[in-house]
C-alpha atoms as a PDB file:
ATOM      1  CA  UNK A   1      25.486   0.825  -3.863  1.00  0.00           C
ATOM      2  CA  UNK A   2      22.430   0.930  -2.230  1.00  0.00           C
ATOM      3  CA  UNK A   3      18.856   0.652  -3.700  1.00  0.00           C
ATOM      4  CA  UNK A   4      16.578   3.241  -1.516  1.00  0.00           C
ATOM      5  CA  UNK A   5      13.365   2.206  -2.589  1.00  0.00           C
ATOM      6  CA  UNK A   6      11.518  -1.053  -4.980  1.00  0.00           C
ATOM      7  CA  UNK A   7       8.047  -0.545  -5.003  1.00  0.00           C
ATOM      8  CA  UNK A   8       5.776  -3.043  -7.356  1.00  0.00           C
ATOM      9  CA  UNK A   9       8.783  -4.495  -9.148  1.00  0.00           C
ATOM     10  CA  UNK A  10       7.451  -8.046 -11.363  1.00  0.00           C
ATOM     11  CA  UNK A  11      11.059  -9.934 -11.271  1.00  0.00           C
ATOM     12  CA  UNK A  12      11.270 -13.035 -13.436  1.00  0.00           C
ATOM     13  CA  UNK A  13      14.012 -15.364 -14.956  1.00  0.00           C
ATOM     14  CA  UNK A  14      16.593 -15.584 -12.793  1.00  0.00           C
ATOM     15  CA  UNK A  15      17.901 -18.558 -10.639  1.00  0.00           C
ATOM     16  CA  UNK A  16      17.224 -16.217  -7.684  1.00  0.00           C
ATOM     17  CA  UNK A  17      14.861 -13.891  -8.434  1.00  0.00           C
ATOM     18  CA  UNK A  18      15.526 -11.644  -5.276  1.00  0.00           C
ATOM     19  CA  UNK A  19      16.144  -8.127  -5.237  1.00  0.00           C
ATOM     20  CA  UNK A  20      19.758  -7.039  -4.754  1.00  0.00           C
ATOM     21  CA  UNK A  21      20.981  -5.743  -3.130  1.00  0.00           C
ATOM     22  CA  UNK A  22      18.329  -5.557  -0.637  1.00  0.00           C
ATOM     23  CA  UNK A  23      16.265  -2.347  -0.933  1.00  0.00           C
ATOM     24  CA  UNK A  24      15.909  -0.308   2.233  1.00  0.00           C
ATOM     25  CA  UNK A  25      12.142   0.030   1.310  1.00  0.00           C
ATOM     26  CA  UNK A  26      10.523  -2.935  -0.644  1.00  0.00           C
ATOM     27  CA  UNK A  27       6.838  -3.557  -1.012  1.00  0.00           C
ATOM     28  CA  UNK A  28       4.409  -5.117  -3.664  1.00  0.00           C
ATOM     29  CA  UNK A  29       7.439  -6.733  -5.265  1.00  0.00           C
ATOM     30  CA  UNK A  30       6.253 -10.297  -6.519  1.00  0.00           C
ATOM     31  CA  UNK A  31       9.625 -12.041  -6.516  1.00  0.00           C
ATOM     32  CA  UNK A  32       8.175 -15.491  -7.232  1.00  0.00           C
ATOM     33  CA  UNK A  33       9.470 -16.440 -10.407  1.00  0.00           C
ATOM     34  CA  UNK A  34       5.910 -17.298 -11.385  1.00  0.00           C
ATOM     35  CA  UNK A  35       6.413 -15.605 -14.986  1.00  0.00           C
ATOM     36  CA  UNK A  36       8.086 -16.227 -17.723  1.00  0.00           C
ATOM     37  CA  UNK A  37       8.822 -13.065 -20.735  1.00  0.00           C
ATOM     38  CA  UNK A  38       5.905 -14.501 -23.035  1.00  0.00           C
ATOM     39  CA  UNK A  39       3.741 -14.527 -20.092  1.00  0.00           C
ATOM     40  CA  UNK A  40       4.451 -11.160 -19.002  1.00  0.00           C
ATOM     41  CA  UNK A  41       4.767  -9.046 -22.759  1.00  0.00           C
ATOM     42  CA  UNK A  42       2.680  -8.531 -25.296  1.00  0.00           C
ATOM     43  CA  UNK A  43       5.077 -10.005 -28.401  1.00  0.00           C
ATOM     44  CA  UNK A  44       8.426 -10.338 -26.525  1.00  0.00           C
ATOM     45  CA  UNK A  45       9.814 -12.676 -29.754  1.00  0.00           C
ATOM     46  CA  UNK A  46       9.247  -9.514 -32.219  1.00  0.00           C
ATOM     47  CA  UNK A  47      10.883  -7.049 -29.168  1.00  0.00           C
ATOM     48  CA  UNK A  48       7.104  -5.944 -28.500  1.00  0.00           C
ATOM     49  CA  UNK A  49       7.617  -5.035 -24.154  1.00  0.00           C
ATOM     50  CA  UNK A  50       3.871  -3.860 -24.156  1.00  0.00           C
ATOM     51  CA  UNK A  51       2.816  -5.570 -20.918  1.00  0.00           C
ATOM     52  CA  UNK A  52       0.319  -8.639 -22.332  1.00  0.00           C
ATOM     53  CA  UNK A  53      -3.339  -7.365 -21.394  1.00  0.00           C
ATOM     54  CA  UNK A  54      -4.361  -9.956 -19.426  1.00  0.00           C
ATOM     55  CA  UNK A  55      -0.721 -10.534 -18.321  1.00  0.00           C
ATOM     56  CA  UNK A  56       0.343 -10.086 -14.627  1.00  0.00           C
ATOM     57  CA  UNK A  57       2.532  -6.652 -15.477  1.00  0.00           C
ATOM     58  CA  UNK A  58      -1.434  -5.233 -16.559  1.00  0.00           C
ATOM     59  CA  UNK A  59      -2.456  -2.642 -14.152  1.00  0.00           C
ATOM     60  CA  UNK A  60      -0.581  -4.021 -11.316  1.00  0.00           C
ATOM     61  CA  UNK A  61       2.069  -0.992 -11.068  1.00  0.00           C
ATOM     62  CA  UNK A  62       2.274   1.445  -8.504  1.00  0.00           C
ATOM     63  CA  UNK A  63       1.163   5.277  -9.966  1.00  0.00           C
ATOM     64  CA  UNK A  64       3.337   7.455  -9.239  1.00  0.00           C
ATOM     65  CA  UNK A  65       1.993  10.345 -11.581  1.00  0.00           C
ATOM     66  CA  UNK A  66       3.775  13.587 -11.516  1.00  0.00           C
ATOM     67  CA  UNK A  67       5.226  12.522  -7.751  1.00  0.00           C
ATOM     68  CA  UNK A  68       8.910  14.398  -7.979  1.00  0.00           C
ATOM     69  CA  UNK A  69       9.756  11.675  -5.623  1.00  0.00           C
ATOM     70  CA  UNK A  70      10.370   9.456  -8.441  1.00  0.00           C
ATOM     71  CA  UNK A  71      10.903  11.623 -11.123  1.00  0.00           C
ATOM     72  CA  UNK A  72       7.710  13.644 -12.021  1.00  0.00           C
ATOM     73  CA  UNK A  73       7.170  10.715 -14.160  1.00  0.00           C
ATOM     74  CA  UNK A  74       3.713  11.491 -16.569  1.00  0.00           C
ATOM     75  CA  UNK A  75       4.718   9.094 -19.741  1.00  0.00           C
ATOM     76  CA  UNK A  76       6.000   6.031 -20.022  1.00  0.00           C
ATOM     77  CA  UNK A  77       8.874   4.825 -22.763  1.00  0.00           C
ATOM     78  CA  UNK A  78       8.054   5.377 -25.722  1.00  0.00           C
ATOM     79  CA  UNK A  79       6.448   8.843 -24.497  1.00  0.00           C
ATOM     80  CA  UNK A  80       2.584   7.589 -23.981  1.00  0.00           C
ATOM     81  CA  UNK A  81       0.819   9.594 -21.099  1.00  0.00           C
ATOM     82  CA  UNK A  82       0.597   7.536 -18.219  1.00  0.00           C
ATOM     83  CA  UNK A  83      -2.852   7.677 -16.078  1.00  0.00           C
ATOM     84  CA  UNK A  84      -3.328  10.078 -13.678  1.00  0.00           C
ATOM     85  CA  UNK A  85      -5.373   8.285 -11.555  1.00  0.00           C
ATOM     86  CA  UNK A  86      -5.681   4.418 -11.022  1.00  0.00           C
ATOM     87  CA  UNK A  87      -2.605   1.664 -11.481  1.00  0.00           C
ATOM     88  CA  UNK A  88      -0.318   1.614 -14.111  1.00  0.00           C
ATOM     89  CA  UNK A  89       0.829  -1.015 -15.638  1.00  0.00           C
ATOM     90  CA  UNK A  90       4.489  -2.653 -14.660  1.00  0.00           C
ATOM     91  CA  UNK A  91       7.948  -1.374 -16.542  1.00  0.00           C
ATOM     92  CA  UNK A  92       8.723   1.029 -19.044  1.00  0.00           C
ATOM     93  CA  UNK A  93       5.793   0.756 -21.439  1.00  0.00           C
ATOM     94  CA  UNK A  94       2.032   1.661 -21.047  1.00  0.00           C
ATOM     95  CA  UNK A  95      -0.351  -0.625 -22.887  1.00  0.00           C
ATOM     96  CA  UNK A  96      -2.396   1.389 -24.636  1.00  0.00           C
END
């Protein structure tokens, strides 16, 4: 399997927190290992993945709005409209 493209991926809690395998395009991935889940969600204890609003998943994502590149994506998760303009935040949720 091959992963074409990571683009502004936040990947935490692993032993190696590389991508893999390796993407054939990667950029604006922070693969540090810098975060940990509390840092990065809003309530992750009570299952709350909102990205934390002054967390490092907050308007740090890549907007890809309407592209049909990756999907024609316009709403997040849980079916919130994502931004047209400016970043998005990082993973599956919008904050509101």
């Amino acid at each position: 399997m091959d992963i074409a493209r990571a683009e502004n991926n936040l990947v935490f809690g692993f032993a190696d927190n590389s991508l893999t395998p390796t993407p054939l395009v990667s950029s604006g991935n922070d693969v540090t290992g810098a975060y940990t889940a509390d840092s990065v969600f809003a309530g992750f204890a009570t299952g709350d993945l909102t990205p934390a609003a002054s967390g490092p998943a907050a308007g740090t994502g890549k907007n890809v709005y309407g592209d049909p590149g990756y999907g024609a994506v316009t709403s997040d998760l849980t079916s919130t409209p994502r931004p047209e303009t400016g970043p998005w935040d990082r993973g599956a949720v919008q904050a509101p």
